[in-house]
PDB file of N, CA and C in Angstrom:
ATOM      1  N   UNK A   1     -13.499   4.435 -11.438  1.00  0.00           N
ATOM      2  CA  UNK A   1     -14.084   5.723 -11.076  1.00  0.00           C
ATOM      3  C   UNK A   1     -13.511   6.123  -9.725  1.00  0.00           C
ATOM      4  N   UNK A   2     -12.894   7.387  -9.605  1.00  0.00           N
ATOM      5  CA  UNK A   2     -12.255   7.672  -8.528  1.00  0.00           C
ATOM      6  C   UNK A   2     -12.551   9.589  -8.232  1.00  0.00           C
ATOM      7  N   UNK A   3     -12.928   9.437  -6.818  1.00  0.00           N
ATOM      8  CA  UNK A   3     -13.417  10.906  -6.716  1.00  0.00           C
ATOM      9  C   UNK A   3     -12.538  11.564  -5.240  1.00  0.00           C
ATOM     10  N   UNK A   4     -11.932  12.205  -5.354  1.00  0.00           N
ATOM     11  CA  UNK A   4     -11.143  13.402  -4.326  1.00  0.00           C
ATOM     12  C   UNK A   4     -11.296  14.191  -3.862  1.00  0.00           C
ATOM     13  N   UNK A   5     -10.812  14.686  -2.639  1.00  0.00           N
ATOM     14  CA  UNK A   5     -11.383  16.139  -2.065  1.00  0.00           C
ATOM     15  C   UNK A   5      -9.973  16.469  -2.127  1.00  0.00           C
ATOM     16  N   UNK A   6      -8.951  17.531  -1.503  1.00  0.00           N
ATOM     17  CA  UNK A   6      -8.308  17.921  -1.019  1.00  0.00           C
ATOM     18  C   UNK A   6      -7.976  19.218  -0.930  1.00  0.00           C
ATOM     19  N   UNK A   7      -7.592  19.761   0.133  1.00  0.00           N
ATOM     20  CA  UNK A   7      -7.624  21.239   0.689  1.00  0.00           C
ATOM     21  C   UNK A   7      -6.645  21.589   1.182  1.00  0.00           C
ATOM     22  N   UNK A   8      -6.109  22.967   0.905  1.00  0.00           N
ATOM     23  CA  UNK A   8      -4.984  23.436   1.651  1.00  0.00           C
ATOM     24  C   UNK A   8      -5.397  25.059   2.502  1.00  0.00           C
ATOM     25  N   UNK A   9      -4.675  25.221   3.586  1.00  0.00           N
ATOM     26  CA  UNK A   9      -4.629  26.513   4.089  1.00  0.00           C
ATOM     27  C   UNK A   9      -3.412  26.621   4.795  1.00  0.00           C
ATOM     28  N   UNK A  10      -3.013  28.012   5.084  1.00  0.00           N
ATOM     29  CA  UNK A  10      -2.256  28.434   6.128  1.00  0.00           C
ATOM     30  C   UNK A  10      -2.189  29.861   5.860  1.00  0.00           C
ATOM     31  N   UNK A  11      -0.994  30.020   6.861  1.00  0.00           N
ATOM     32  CA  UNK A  11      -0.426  31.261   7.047  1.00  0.00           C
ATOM     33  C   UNK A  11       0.954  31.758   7.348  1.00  0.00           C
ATOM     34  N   UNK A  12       1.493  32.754   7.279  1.00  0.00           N
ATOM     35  CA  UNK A  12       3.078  33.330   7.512  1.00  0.00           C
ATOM     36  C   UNK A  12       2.652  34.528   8.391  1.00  0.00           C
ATOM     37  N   UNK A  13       3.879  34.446   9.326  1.00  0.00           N
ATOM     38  CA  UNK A  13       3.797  36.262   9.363  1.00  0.00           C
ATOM     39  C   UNK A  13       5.543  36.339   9.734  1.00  0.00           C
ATOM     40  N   UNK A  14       5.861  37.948   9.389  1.00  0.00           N
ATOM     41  CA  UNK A  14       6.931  38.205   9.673  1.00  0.00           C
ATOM     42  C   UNK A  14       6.619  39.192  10.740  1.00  0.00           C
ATOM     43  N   UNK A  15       7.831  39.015  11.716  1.00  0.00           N
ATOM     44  CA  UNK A  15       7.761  39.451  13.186  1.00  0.00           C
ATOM     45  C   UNK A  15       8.427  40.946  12.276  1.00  0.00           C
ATOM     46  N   UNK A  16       9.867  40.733  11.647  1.00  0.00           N
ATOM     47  CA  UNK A  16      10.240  41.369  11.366  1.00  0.00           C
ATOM     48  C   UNK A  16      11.267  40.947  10.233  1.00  0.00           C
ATOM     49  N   UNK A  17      12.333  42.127   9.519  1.00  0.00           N
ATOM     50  CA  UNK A  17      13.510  41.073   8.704  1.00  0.00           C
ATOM     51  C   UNK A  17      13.822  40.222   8.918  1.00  0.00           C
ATOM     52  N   UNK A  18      13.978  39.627   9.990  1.00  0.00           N
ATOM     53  CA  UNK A  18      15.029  38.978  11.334  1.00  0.00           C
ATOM     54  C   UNK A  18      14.397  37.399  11.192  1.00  0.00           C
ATOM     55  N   UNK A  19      13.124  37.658  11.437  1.00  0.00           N
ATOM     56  CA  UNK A  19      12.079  36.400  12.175  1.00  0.00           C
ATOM     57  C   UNK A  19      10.819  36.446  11.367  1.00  0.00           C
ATOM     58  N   UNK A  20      10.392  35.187  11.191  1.00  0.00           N
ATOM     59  CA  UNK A  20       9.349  34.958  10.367  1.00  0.00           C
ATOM     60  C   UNK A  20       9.268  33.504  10.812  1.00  0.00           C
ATOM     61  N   UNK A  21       7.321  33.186  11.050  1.00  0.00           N
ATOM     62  CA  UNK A  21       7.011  31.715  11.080  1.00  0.00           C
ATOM     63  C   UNK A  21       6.005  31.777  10.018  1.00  0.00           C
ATOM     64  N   UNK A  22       5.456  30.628  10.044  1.00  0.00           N
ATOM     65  CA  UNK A  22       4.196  30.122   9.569  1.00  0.00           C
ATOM     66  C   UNK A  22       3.931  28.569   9.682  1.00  0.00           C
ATOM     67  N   UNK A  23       2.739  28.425   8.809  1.00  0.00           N
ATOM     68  CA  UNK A  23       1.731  27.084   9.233  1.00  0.00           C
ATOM     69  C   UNK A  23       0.848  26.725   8.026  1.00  0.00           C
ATOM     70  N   UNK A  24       1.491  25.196   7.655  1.00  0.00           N
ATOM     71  CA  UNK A  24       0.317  25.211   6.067  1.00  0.00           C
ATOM     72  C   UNK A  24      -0.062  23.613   7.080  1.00  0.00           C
ATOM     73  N   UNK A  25      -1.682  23.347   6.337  1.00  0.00           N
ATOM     74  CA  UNK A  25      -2.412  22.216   6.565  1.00  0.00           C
ATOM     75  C   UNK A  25      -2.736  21.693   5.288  1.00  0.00           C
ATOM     76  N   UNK A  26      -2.703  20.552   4.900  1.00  0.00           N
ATOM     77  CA  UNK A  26      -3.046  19.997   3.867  1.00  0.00           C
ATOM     78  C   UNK A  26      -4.381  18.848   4.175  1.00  0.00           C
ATOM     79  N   UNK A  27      -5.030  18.360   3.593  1.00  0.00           N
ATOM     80  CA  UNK A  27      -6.275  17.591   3.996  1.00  0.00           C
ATOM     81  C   UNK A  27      -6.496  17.297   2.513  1.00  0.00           C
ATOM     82  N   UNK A  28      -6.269  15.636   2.374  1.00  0.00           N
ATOM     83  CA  UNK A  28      -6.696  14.905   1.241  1.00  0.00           C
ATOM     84  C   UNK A  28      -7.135  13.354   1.124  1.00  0.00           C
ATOM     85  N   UNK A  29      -8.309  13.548   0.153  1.00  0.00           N
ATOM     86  CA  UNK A  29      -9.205  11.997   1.148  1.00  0.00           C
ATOM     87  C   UNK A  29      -9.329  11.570  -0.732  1.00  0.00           C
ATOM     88  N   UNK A  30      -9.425  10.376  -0.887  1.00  0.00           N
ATOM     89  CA  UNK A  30     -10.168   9.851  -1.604  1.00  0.00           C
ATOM     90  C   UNK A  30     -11.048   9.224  -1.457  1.00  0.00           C
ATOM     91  N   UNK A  31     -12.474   9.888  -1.667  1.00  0.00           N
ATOM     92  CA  UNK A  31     -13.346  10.117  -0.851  1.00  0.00           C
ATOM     93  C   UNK A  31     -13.779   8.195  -1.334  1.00  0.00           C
ATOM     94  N   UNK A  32     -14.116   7.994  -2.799  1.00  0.00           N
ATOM     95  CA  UNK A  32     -14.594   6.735  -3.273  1.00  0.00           C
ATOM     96  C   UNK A  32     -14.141   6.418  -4.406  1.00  0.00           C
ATOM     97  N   UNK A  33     -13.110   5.119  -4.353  1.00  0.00           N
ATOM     98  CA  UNK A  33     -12.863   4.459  -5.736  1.00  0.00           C
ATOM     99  C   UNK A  33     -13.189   3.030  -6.083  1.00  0.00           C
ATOM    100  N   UNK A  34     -13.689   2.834  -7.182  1.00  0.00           N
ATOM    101  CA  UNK A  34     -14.156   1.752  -7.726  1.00  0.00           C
ATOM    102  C   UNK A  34     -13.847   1.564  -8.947  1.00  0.00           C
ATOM    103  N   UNK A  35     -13.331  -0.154  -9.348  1.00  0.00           N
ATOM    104  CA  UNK A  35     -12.810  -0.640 -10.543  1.00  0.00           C
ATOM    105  C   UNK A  35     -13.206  -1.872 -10.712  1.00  0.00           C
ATOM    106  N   UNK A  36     -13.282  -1.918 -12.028  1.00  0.00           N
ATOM    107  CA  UNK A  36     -13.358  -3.314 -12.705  1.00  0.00           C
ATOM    108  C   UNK A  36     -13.066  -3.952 -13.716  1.00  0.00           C
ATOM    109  N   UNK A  37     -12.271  -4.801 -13.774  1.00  0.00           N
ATOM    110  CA  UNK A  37     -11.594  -5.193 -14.483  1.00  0.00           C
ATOM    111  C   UNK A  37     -11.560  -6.453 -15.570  1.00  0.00           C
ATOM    112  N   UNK A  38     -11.621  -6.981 -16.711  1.00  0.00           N
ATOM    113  CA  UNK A  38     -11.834  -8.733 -17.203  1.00  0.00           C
ATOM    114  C   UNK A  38     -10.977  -8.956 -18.098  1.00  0.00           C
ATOM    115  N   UNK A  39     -10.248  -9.609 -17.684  1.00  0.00           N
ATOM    116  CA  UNK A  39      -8.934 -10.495 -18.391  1.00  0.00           C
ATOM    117  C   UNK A  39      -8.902 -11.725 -19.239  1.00  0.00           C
ATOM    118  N   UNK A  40      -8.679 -12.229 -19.926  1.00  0.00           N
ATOM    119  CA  UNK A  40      -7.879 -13.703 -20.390  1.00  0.00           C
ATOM    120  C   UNK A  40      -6.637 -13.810 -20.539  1.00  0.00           C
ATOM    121  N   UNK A  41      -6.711 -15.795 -19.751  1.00  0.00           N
ATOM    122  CA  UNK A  41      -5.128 -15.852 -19.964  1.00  0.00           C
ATOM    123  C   UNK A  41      -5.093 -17.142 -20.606  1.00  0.00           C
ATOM    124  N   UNK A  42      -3.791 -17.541 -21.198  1.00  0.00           N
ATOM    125  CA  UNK A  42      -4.303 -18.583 -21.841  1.00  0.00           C
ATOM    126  C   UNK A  42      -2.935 -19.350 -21.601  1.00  0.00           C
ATOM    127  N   UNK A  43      -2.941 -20.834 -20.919  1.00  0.00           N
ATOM    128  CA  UNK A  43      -2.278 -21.266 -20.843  1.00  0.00           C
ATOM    129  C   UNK A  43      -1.712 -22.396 -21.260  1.00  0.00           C
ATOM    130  N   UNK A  44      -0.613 -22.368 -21.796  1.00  0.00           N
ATOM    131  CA  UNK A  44       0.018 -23.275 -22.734  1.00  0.00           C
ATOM    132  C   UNK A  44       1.231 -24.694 -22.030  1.00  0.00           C
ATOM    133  N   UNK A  45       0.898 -25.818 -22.353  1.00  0.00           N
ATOM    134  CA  UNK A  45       1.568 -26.738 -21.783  1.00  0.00           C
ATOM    135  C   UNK A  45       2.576 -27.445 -23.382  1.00  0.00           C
ATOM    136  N   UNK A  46       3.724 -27.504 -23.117  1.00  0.00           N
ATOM    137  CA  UNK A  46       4.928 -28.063 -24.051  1.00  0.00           C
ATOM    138  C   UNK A  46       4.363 -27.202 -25.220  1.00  0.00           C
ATOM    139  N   UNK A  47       3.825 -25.853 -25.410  1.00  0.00           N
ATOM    140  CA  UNK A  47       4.291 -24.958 -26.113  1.00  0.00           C
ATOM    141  C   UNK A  47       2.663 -24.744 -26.933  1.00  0.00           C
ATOM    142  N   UNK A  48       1.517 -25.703 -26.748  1.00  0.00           N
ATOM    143  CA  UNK A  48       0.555 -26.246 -27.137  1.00  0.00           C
ATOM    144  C   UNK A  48      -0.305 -25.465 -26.152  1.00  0.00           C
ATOM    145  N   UNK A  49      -1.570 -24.766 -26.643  1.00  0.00           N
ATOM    146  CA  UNK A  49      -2.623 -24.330 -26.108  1.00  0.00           C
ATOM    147  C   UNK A  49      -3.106 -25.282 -24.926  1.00  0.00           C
ATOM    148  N   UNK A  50      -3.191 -25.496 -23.845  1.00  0.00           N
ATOM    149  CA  UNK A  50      -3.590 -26.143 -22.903  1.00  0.00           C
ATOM    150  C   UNK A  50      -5.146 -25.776 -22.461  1.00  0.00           C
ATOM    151  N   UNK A  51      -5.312 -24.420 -22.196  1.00  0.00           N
ATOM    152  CA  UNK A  51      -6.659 -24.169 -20.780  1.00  0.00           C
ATOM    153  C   UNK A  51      -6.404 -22.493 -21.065  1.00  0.00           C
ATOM    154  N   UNK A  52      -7.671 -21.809 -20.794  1.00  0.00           N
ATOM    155  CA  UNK A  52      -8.179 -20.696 -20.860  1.00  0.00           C
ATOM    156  C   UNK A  52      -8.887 -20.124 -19.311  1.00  0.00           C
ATOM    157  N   UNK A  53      -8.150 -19.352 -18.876  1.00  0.00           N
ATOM    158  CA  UNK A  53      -8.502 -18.754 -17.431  1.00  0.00           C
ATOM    159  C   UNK A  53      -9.120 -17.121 -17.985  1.00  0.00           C
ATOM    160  N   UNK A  54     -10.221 -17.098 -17.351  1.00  0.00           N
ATOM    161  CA  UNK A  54     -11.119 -15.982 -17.168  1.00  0.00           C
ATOM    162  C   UNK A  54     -11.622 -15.080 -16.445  1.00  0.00           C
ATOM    163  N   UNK A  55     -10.650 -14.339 -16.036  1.00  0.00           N
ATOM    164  CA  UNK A  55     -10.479 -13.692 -14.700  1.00  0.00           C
ATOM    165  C   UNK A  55     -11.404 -12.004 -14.662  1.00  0.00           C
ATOM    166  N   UNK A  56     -11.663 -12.304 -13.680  1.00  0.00           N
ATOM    167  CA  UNK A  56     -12.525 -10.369 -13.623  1.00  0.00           C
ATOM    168  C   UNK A  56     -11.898  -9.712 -11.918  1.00  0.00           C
ATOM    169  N   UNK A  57     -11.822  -8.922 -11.479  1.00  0.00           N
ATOM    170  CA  UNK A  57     -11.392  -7.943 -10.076  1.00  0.00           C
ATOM    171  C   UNK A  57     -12.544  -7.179 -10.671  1.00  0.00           C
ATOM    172  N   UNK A  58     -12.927  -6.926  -9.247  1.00  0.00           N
ATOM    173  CA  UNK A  58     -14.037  -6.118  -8.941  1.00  0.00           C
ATOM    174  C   UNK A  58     -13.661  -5.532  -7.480  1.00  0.00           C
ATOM    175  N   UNK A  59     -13.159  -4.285  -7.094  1.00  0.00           N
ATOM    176  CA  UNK A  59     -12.724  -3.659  -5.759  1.00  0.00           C
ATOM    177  C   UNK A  59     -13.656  -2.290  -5.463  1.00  0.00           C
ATOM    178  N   UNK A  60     -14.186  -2.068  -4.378  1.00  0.00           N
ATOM    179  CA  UNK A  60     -14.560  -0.691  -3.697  1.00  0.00           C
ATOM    180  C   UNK A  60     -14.119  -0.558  -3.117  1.00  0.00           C
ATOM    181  N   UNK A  61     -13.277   0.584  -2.778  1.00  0.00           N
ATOM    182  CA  UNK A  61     -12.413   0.815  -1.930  1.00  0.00           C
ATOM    183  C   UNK A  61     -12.674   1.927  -0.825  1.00  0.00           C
ATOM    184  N   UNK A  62     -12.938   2.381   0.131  1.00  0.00           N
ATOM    185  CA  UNK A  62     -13.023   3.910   0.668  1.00  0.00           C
ATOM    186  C   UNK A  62     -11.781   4.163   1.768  1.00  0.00           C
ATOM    187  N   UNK A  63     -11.687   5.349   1.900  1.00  0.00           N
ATOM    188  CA  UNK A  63     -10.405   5.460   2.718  1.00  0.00           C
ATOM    189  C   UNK A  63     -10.831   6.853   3.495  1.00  0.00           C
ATOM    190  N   UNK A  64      -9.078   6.730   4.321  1.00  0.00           N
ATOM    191  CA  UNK A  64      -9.480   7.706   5.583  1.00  0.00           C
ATOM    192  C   UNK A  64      -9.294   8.906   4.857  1.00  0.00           C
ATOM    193  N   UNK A  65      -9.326   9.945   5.723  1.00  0.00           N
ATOM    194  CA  UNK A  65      -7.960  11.234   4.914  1.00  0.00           C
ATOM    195  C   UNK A  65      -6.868  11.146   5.211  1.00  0.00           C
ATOM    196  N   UNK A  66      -6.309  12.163   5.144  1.00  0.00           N
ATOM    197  CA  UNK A  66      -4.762  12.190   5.347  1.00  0.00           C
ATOM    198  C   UNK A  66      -4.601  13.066   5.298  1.00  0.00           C
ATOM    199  N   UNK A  67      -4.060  13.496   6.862  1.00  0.00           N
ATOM    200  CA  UNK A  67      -3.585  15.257   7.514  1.00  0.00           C
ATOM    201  C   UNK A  67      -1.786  15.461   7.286  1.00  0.00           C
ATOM    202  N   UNK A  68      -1.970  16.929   7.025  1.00  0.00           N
ATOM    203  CA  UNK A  68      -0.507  17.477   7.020  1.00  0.00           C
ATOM    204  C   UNK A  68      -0.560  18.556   7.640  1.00  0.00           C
ATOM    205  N   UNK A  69       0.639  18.820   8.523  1.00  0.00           N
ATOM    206  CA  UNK A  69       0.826  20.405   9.368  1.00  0.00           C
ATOM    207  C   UNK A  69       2.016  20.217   9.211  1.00  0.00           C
ATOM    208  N   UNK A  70       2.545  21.412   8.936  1.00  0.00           N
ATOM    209  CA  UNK A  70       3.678  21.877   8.584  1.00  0.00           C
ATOM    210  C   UNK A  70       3.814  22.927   9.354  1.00  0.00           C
ATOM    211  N   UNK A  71       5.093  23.391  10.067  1.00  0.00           N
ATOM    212  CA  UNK A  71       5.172  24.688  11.090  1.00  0.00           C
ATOM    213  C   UNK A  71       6.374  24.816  10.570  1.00  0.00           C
ATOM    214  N   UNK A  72       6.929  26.017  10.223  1.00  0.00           N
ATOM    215  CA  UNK A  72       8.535  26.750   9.952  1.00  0.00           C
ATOM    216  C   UNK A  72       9.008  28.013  10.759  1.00  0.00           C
ATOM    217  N   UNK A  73       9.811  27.926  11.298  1.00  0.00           N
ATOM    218  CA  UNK A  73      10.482  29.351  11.573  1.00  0.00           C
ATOM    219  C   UNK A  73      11.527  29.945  11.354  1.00  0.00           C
ATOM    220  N   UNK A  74      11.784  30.939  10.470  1.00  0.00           N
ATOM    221  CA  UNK A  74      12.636  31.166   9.587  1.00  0.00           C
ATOM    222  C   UNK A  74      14.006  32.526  10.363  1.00  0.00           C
ATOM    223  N   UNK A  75      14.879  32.895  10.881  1.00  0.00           N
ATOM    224  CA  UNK A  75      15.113  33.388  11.427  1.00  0.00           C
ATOM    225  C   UNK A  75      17.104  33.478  12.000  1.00  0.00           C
ATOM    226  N   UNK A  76      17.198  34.654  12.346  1.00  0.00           N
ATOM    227  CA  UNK A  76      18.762  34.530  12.696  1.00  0.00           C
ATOM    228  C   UNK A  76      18.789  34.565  14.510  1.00  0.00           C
ATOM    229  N   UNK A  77      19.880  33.903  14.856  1.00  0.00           N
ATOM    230  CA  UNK A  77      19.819  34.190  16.096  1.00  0.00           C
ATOM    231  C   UNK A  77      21.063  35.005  16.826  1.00  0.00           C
ATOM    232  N   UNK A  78      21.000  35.733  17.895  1.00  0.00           N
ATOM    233  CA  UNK A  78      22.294  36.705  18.161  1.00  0.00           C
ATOM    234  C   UNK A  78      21.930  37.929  17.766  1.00  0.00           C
TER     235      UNK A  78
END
């Protein structure tokens, strides 16, 4: 189970033909993920069933966000 936010904004402007900037922000978190998992393995010695391993993962995970800024200026010079 895994749940997300993420958001974008910005802006442009043109000065004129010539010149143009802008500014995008990005903001994306995963806010909460959780898994679980149950396996068998089965392990064989000289080709012969040996032993049976029974494995499960169980993880919660939470995390930070993660920022983006982006700045451009688009433009001739002279």
């Amino acid at each position: 189970d895994s749940r997300s936010i993420d958001g974008r904004i910005g802006f442009n402007y043109d000065f004129n033909e010539y010149h143009s900037i802008g500014v995008r922000y990005d903001l994306s978190n995963a806010l909460h993920t959780d898994m679980f998992t149950a396996f068998d393995s089965e392990i064989q010695a000289d080709g012969l069933p040996y032993d049976i391993l029974y494995s499960t993962i169980a993880a919660d995970a939470k995390s930070q966000p993660e920022h983006q800024l982006n700045i451009y200026y688009a433009g001739q010079i002279g």
